[in-house]
Protein backbone atom coordinates (compact mmCIF):
# COMPACT_ATOMS: atom_id res chain seq x y z
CA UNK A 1 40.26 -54.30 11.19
CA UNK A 2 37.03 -52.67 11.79
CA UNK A 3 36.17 -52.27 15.87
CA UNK A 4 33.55 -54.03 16.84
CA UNK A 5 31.18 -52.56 19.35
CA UNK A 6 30.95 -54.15 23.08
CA UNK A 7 29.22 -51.80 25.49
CA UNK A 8 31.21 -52.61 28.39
CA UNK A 9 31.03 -50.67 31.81
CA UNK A 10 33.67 -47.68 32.28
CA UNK A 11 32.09 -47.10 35.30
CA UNK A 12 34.83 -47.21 37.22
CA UNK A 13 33.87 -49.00 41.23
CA UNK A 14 30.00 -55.53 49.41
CA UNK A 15 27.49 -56.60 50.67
CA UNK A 16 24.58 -56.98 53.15
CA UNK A 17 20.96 -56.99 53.49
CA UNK A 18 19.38 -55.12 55.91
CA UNK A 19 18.73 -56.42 59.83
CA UNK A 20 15.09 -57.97 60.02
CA UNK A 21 14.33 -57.10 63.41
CA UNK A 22 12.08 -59.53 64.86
CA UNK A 23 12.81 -62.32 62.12
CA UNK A 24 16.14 -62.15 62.75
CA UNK A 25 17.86 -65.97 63.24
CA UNK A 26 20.78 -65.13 65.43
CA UNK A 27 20.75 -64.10 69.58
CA UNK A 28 19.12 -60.80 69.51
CA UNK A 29 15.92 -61.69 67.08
CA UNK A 30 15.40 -64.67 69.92
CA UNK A 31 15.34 -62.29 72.59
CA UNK A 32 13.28 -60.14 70.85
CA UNK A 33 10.75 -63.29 69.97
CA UNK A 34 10.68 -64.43 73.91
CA UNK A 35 10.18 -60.86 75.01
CA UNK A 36 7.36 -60.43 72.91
CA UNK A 37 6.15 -63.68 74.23
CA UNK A 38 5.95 -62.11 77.42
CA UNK A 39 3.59 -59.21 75.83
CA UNK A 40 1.58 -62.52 74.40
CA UNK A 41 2.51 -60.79 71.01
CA UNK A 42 4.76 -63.35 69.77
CA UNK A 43 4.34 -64.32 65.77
CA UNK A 44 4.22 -67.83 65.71
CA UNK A 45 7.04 -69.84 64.52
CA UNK A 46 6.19 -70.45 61.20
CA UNK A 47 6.02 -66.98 60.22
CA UNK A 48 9.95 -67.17 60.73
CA UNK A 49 11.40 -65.46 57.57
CA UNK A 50 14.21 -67.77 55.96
CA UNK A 51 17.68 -66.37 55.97
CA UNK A 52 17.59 -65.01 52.06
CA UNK A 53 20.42 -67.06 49.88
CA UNK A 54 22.54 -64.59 48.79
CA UNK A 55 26.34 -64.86 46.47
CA UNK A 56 28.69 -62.24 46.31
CA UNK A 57 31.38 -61.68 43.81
CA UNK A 58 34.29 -59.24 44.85
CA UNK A 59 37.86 -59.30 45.15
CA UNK A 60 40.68 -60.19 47.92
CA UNK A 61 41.94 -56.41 48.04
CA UNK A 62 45.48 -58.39 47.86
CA UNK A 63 44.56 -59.12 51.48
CA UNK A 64 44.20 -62.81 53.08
CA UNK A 65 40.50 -63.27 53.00
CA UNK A 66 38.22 -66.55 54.22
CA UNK A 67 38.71 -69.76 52.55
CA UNK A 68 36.28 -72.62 52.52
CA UNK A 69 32.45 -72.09 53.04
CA UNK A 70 31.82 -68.43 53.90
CA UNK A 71 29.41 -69.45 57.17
CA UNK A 72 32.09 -71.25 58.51
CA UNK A 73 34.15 -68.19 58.47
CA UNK A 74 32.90 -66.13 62.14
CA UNK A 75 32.78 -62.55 60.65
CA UNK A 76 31.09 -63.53 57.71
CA UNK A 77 28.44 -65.50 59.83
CA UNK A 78 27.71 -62.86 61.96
CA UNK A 79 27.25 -60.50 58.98
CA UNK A 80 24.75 -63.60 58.10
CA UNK A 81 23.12 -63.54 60.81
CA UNK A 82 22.46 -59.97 61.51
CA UNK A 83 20.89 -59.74 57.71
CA UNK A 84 19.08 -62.27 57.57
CA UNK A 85 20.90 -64.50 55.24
CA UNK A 86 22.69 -67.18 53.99
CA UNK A 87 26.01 -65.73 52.85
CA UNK A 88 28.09 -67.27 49.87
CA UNK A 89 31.17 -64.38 49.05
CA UNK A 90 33.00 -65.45 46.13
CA UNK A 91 36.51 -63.31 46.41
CA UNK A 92 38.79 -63.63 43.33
CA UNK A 93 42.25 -62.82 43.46
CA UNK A 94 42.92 -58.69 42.85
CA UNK A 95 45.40 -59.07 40.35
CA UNK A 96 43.27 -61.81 38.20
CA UNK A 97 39.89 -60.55 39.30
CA UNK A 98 38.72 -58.91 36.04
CA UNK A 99 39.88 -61.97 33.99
CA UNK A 100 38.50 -64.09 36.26
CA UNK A 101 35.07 -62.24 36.20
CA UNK A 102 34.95 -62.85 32.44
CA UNK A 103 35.79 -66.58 32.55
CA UNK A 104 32.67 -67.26 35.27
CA UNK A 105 30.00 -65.21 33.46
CA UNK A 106 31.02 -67.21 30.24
CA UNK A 107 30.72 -70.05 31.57
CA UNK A 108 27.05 -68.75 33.20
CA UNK A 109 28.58 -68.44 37.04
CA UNK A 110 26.89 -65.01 37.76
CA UNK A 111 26.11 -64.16 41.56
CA UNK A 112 24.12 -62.40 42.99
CA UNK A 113 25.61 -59.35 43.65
CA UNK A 114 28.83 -58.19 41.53
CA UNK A 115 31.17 -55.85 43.26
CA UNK A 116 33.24 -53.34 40.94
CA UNK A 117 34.23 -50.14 40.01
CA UNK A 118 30.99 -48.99 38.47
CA UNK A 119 27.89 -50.58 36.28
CA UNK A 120 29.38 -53.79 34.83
CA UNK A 121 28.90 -53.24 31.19
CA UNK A 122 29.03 -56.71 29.91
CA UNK A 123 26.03 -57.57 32.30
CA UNK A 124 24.23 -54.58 31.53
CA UNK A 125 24.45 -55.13 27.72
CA UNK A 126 23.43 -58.34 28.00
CA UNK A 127 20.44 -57.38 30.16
CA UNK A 128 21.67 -59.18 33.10
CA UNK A 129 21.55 -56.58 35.71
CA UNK A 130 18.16 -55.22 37.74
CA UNK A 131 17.79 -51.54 37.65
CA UNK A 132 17.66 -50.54 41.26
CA UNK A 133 15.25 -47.48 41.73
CA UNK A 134 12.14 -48.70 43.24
CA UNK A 135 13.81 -51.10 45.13
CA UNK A 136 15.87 -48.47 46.95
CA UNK A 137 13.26 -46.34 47.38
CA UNK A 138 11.02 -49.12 49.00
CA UNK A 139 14.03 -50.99 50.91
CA UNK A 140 17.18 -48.85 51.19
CA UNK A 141 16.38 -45.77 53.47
CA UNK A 142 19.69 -45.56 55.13
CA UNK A 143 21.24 -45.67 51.61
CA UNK A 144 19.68 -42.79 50.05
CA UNK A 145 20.44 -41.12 53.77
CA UNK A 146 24.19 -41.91 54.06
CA UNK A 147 25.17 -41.70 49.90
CA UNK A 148 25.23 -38.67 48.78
CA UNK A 149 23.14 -37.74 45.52
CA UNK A 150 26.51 -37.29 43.35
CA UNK A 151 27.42 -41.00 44.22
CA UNK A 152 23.84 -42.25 42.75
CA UNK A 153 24.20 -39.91 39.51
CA UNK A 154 27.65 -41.88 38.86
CA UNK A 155 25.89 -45.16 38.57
CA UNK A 156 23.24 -44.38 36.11
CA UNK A 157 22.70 -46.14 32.87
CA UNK A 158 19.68 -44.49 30.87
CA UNK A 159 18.20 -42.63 33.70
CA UNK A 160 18.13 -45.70 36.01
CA UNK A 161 20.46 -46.68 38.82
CA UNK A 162 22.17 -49.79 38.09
CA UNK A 163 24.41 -50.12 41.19
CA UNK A 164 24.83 -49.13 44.69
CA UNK A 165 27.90 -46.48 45.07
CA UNK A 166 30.39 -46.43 47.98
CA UNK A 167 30.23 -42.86 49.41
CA UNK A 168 33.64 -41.05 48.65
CA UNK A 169 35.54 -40.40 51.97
CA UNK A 170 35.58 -37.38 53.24
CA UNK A 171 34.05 -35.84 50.49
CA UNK A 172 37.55 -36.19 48.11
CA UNK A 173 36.72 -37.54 44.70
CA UNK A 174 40.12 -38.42 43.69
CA UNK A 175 41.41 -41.70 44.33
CA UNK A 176 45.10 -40.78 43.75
CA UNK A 177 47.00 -37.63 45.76
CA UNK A 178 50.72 -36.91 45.80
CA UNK A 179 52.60 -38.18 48.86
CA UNK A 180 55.77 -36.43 50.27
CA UNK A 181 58.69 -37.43 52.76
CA UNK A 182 58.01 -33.55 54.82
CA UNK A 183 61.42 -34.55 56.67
CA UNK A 184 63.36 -35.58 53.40
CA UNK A 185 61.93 -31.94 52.16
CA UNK A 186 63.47 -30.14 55.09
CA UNK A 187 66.49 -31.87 55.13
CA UNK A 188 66.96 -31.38 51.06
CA UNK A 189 66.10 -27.42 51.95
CA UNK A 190 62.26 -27.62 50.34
CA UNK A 191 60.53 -25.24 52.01
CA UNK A 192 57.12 -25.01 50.35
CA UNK A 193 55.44 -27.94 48.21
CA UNK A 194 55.76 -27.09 44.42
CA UNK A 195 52.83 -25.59 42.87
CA UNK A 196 54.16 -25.90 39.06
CA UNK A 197 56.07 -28.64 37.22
CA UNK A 198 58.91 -26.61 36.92
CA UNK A 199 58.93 -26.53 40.78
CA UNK A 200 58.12 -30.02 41.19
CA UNK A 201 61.54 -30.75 38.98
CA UNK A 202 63.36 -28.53 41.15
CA UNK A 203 61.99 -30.17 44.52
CA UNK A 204 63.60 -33.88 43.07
CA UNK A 205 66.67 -32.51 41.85
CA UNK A 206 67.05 -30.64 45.26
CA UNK A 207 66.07 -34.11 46.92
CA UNK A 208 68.44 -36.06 45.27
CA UNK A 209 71.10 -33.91 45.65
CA UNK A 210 70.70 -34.14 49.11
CA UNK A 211 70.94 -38.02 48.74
CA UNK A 212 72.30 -39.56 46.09
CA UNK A 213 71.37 -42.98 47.18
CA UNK A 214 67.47 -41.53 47.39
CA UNK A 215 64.65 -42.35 44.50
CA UNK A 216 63.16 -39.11 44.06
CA UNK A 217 60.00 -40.49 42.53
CA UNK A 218 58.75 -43.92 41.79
CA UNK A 219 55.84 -45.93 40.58
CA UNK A 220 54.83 -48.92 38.89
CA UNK A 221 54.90 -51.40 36.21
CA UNK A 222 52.60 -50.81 32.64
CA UNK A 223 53.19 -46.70 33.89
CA UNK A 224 50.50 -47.34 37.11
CA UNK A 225 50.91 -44.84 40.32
CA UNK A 226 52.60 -42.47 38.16
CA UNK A 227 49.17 -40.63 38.39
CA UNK A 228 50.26 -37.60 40.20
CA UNK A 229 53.24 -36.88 37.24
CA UNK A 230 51.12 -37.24 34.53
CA UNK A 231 48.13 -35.71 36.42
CA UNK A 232 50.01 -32.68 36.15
CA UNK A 233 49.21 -32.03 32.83
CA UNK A 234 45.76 -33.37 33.29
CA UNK A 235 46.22 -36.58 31.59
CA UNK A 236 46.03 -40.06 32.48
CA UNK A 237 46.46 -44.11 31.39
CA UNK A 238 42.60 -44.00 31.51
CA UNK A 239 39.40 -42.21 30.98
CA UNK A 240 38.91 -39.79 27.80
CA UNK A 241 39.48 -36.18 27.10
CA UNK A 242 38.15 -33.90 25.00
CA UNK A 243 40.34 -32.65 22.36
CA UNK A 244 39.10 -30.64 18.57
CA UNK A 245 35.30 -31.65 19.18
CA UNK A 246 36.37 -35.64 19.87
CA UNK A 247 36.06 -37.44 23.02
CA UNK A 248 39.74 -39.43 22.70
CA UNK A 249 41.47 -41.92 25.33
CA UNK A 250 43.74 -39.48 27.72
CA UNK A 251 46.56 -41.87 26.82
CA UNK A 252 46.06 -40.53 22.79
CA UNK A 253 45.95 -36.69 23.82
CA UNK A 254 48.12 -33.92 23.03
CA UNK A 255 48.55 -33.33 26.84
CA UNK A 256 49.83 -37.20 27.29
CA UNK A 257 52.95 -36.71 24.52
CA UNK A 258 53.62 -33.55 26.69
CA UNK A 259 53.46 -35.52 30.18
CA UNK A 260 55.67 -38.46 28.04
CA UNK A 261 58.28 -35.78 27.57
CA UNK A 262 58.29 -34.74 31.19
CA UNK A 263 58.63 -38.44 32.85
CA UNK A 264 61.15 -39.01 29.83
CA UNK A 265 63.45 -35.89 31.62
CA UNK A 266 62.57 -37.30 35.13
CA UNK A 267 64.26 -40.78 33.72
CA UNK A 268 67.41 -38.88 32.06
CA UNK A 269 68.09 -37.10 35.44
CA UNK A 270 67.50 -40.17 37.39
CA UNK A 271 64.91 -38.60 39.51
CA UNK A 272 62.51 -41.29 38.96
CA UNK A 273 63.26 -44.84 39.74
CA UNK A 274 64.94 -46.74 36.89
CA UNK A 275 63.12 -50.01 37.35
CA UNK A 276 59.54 -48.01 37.79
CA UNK A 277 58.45 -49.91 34.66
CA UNK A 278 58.84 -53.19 36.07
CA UNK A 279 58.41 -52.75 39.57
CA UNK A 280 55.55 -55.21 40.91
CA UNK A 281 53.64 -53.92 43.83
CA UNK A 282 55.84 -55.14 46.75
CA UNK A 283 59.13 -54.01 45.19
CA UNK A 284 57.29 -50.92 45.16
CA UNK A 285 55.70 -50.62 48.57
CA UNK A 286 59.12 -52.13 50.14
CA UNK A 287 61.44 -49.45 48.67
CA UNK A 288 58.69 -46.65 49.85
CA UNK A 289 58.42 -48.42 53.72
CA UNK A 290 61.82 -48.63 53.96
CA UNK A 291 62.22 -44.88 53.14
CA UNK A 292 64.39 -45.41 49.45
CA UNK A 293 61.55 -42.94 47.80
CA UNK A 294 60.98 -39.44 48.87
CA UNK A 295 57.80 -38.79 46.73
CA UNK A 296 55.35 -41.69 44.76
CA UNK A 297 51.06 -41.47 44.36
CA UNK A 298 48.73 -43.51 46.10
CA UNK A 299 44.68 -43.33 47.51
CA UNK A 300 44.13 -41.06 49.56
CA UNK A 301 42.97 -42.85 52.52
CA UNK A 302 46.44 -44.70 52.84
CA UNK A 303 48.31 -42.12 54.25
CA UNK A 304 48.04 -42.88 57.75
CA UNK A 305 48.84 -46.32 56.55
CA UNK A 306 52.15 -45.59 55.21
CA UNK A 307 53.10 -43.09 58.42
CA UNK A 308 52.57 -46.36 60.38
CA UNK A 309 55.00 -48.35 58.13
CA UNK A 310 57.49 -46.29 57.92
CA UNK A 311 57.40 -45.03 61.42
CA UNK A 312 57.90 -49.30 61.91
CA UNK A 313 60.49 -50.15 59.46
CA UNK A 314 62.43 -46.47 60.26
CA UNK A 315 61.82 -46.19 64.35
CA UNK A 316 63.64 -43.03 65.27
CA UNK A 317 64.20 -41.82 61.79
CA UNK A 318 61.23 -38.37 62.00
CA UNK A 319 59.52 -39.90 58.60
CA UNK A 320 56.36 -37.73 58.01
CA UNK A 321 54.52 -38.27 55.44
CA UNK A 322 52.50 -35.56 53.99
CA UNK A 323 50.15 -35.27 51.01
CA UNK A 324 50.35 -31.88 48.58
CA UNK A 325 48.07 -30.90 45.77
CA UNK A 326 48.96 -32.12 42.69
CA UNK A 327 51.28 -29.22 40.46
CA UNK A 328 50.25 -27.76 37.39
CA UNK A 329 52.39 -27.88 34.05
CA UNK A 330 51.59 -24.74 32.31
CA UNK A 331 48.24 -24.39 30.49
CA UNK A 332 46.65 -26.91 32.68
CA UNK A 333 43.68 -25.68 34.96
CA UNK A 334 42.53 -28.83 36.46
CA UNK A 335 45.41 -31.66 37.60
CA UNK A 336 45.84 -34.59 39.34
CA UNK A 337 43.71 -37.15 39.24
CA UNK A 338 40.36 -37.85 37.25
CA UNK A 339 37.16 -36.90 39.83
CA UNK A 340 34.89 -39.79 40.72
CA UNK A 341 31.95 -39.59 42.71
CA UNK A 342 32.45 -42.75 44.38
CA UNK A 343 34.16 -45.57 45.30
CA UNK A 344 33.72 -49.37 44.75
CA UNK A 345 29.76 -50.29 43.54
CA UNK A 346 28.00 -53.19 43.64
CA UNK A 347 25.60 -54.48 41.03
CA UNK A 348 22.94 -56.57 41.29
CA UNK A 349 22.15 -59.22 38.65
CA UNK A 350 19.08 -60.89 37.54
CA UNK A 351 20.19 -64.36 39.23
CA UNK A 352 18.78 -63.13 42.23
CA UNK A 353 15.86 -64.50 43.68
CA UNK A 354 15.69 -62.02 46.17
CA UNK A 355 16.30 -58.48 45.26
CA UNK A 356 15.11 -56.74 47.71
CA UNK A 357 16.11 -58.69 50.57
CA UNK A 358 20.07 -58.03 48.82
CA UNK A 359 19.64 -53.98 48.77
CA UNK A 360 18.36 -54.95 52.65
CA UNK A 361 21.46 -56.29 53.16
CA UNK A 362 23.10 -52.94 51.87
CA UNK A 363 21.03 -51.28 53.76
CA UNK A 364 22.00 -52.29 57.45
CA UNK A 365 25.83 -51.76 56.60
CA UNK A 366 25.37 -48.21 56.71
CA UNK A 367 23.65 -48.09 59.74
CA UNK A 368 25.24 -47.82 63.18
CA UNK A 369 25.61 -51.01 63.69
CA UNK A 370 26.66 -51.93 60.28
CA UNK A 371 29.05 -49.36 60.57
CA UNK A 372 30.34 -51.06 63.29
CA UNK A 373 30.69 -54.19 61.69
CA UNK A 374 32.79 -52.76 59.37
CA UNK A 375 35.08 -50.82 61.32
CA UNK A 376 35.46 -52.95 64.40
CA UNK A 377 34.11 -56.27 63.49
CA UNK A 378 32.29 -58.69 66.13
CA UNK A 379 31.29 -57.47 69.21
CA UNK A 380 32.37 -59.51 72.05
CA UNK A 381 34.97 -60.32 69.98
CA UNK A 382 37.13 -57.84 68.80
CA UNK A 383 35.27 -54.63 70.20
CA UNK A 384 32.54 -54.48 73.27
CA UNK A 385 30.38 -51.40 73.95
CA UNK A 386 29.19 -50.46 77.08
CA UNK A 387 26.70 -46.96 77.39
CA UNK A 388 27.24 -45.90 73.64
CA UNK A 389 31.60 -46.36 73.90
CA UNK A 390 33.15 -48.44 72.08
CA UNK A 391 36.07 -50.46 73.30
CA UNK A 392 37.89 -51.93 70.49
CA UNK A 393 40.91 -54.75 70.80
CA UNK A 394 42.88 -53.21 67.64
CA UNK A 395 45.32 -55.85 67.89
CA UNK A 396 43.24 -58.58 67.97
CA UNK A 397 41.53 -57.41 65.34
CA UNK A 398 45.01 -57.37 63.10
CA UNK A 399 45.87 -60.91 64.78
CA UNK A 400 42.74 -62.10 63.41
CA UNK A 401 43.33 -60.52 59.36
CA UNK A 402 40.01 -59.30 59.10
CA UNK A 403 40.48 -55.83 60.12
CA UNK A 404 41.61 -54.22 56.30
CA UNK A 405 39.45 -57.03 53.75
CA UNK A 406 36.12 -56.04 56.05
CA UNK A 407 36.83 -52.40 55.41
CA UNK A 408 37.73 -52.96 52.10
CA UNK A 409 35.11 -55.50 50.77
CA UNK A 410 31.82 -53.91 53.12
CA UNK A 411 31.98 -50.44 53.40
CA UNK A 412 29.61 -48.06 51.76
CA UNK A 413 29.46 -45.14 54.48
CA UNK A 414 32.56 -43.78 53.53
CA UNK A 415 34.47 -42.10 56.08
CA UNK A 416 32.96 -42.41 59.93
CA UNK A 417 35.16 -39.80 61.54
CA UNK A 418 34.08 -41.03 64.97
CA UNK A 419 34.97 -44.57 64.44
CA UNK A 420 38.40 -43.51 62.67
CA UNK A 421 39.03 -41.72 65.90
CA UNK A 422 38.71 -44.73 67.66
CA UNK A 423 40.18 -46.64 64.95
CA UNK A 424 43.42 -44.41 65.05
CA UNK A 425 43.36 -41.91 67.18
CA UNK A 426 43.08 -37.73 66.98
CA UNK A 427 46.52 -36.82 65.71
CA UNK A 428 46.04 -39.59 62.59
CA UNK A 429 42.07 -38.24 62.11
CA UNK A 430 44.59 -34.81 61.52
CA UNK A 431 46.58 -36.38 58.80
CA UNK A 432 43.48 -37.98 57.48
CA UNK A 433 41.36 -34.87 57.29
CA UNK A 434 44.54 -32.54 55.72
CA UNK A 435 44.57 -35.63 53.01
CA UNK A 436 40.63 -35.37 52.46
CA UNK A 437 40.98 -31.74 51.90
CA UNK A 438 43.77 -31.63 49.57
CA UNK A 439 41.71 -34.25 47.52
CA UNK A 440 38.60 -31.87 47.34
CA UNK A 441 40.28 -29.44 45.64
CA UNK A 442 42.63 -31.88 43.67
CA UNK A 443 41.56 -33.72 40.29
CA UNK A 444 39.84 -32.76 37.03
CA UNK A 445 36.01 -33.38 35.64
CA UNK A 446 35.70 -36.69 33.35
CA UNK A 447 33.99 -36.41 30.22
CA UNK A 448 33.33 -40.25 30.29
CA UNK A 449 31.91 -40.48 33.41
CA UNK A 450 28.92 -42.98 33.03
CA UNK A 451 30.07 -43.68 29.72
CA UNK A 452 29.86 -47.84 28.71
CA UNK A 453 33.19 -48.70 27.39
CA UNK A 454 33.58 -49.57 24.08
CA UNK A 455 36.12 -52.63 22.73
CA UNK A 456 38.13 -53.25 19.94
CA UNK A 457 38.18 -57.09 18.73
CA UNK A 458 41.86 -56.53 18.73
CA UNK A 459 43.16 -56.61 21.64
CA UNK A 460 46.44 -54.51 21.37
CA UNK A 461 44.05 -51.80 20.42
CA UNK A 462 41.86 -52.55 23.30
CA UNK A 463 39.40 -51.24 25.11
CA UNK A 464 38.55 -47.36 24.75
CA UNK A 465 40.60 -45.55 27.93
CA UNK A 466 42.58 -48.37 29.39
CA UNK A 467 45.94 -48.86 29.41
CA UNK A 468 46.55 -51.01 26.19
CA UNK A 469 49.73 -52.84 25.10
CA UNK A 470 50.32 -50.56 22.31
CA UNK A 471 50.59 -47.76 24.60
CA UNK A 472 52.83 -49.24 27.17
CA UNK A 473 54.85 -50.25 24.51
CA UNK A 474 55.09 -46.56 22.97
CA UNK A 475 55.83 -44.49 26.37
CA UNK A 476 58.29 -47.26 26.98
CA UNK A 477 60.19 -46.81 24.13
CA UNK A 478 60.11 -42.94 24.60
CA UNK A 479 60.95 -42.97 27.73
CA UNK A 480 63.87 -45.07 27.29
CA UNK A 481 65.46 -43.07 24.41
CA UNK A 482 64.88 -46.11 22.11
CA UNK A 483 62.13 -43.68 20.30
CA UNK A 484 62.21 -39.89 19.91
CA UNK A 485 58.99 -38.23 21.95
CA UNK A 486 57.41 -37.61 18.56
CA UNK A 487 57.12 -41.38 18.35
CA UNK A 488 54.29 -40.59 20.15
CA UNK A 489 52.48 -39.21 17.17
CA UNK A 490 52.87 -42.57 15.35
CA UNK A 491 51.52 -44.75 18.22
CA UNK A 492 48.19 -42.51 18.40
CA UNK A 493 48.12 -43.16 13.80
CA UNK A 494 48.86 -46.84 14.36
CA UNK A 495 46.22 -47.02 16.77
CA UNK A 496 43.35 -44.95 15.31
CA UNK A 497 44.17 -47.11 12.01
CA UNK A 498 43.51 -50.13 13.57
CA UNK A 499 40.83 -49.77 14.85
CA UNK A 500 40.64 -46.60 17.68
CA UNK A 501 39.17 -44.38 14.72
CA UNK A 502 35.90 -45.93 15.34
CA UNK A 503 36.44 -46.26 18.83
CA UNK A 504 36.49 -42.45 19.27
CA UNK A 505 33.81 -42.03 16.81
CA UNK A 506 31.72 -43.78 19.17
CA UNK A 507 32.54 -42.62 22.31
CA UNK A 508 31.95 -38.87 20.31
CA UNK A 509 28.49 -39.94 19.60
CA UNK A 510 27.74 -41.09 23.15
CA UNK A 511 28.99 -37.34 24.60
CA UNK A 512 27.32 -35.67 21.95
CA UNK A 513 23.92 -37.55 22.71
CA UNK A 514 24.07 -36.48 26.61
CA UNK A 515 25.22 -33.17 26.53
């Protein structure tokens, strides 16, 4: 069956309007009004601008998030009330959320603002999203200040920003870096971190010899987190690659059936977990925390996170974790991890009433103060600051679960250095910087970067660089010894004649056009 063509976002990647001075409705903007009383300059009170109504779809981040009415919920009132508005945030569950997504714009439930990974296709091609230009320019100076150029380029449609970018942090554009056990290394004789696959091989087989009872390597179900192996031979589940003049899915390339063969000799060996293809994501994380796996792939940002885990669930035990750039197979130049120039994105859609009071909104989270926000929530609550230092209650602000979701769902800054330092002190800033570094200089360039997605009406064949059934289903079977790695070669047939053919054909045409 013949494709049919759905431009749908493969942009891959919250919200608030910015602080309205004077007009504000909470404390400050009535100090501000009696002081200016005082000066016999006060506007009178029906010049009052209303709080803007403004809805905001984005996920949970797997974290526990508000329930009920969002201004009931005291962070998300105070973000209210420092913007201006009248806050509805819609958070969908992170494992359901693009399903979900489709289900409410079917059913005509688009918000205001739709947080993602990029320009959300469907409500571009259905001319349901605002291009954003002129209203940055007007209303978002911080923005253009604090997001670097790159970021903007990323969310472009036609020449015309369609989203506002997340800054990457500290300047890495990978979202995926190798992590390491340092001490299992030591222990298992390691003494530098593998620059090849050959020496990557070696490194497992000299960590499991070590321990038998250790998982050299492990990763997730549908062949997720196993960035970093295939990485190595610059492949991945998703994106395209160039290969004989076509732009093809990664997961139908040359260097894929190659990357195949190499997790199919990890599995033989035993040097990657034997239940990586079903492992959900707590299995997962629980066998890393509780130090079972000596080496897996994860964001970059994390790494601080799992030190503090394991140093938790192993007190005593010396875990360090350590992140190394990602090893080349031979022939590859560029490995690890496809480059992105930023993170999450929001979109804004043409339910809005108020446009420009929403990239407002945006606009005070990158400022100081929003930074603050974001990083140590409510002052006078969980952080107080007292002639420019902040003192921040850490613990309360875990007690209270809002500390990870508010970083998660609102920032756009990217990394604050200073506030991480506060955050979690110099020695993790360290670990956090070495991390950022290694992810400069990791990753390769996508060639379908700001490319809308294209879908098959059959959905085993799927959408152009995703990880479809028929795929999971192949590297399964190859990896498992049920199919010879030239199975591979009939998987990409099967799926070109059903339909991928025209897939590629199109994505070809779209590369050729903006060369």
């Amino acid at each position: 069956m013949k494709a049919t063509k759905k431009w749908v976002s493969a942009l891959v990647v919250l919200t608030l309007m910015g602080s309205m001075a004077a007009c504000s409705s909470g404390n400050n903007g009535g100090n501000e009004v009696k002081e200016a009383a005082k000066n016999n300059s006060a506007p009178p009170a029906e010049t009052a601008v209303k709080p803007a109504k403004l809805s905001i779809m984005t996920n949970d981040f797997s974290q526990p998030v508000p329930g009920g009415k969002s201004m009931d919920d005291p962070t998300l009132k105070y973000l209210a009330e420092k913007t201006n508005t009248d806050l509805e945030v819609i958070f969908l569950p992170q494992g359901q959320a693009d399903n979900q997504r489709r289900i409410k714009f079917a059913a005509g439930e688009i918000p205001d603002v739709v947080q993602g990974y990029g320009v959300d296709g469907e409500l571009y091609i259905n001319k349901q999203l605002i291009p954003l230009d002129e209203l940055i320019d007007q209303y978002g100076p911080n923005l253009k200040k604090v997001i670097p150029q790159a970021a903007w380029d990323g969310v472009k449609l036609d020449g015309k920003i369609y989203g506002i970018p997340e800054a990457p942090k500290g300047d890495s554009l990978v979202n995926r870096v190798l992590y390491v056990r340092k001490d299992l290394m030591d222990k298992a004789g390691v003494t530098a971190a593998p620059k090849t696959s050959d020496e990557f091989l070696d490194m497992l087989r000299k960590l499991k010899a070590a321990d038998p009872n250790l998982i050299p390597f492990s990763a997730r179900e549908n062949f997720s987190w196993l960035d970093s192996i295939l990485g190595m031979f610059g492949t991945s589940v998703h994106g395209g690659t160039l290969q004989d003049g076509q732009v093809i899915p990664s997961n139908t390339s040359a260097k894929m059936k190659e990357a195949l063969a190499f997790v199919k000799q990890l599995y033989d060996e035993k040097l990657i977990d034997s239940e990586f293809m079903t492992n959900k994501r707590n299995t997962w994380e629980q066998k890393i925390q509780s130090g079972q796996v000596a080496v897996w792939s994860h964001a970059p940002d994390l790494v601080v996170d799992w030190q503090d885990r394991l140093n938790k669930s192993l007190p005593g035990a010396g875990a360090q974790v350590a992140v190394i750039p990602t090893p080349k197979a031979p022939g590859v130049e560029q490995a690890g991890y496809g480059r992105l120039p930023f993170n999450k994105t929001f979109n804004i859609t043409t339910a809005a009433k108020n446009p420009e009071a929403i990239i407002k909104f945006f606009d005070w989270l990158v400022t100081e103060e929003g930074q603050e926000f974001v990083n140590f929530g409510v002052p006078g609550i969980t952080y107080t600051k007292e002639n420019g230092n902040i003192f921040y209650n850490k613990q309360l602000d875990v007690d209270n679960k809002t500390s990870v979701w508010r970083g998660l769902a609102f920032n756009l800054a990217g990394w604050n250095e200073a506030h991480m330092k506060i955050q979690v002190g110099e020695e993790a800033v360290k670990l956090l910087g070495a991390t950022y570094e290694v992810g400069k200089l990791d990753g390769y360039d996508s060639v379908t970067l700001g490319m809308p997605a294209i879908k098959s009406s059959l959905p085993e064949v799927g959408e152009f660089g995703t990880a479809t059934t028929m795929f999971v289903e192949a590297a399964s079977k190859i990896v498992l010894g049920d199919q010879p790695v030239d199975y591979f070669d009939t998987y990409v047939s099967n799926w070109k004649k059903q339909g991928g053919e025209d897939l590629i054909k199109q994505a070809t045409e779209w590369y050729n056009s903006k060369k």
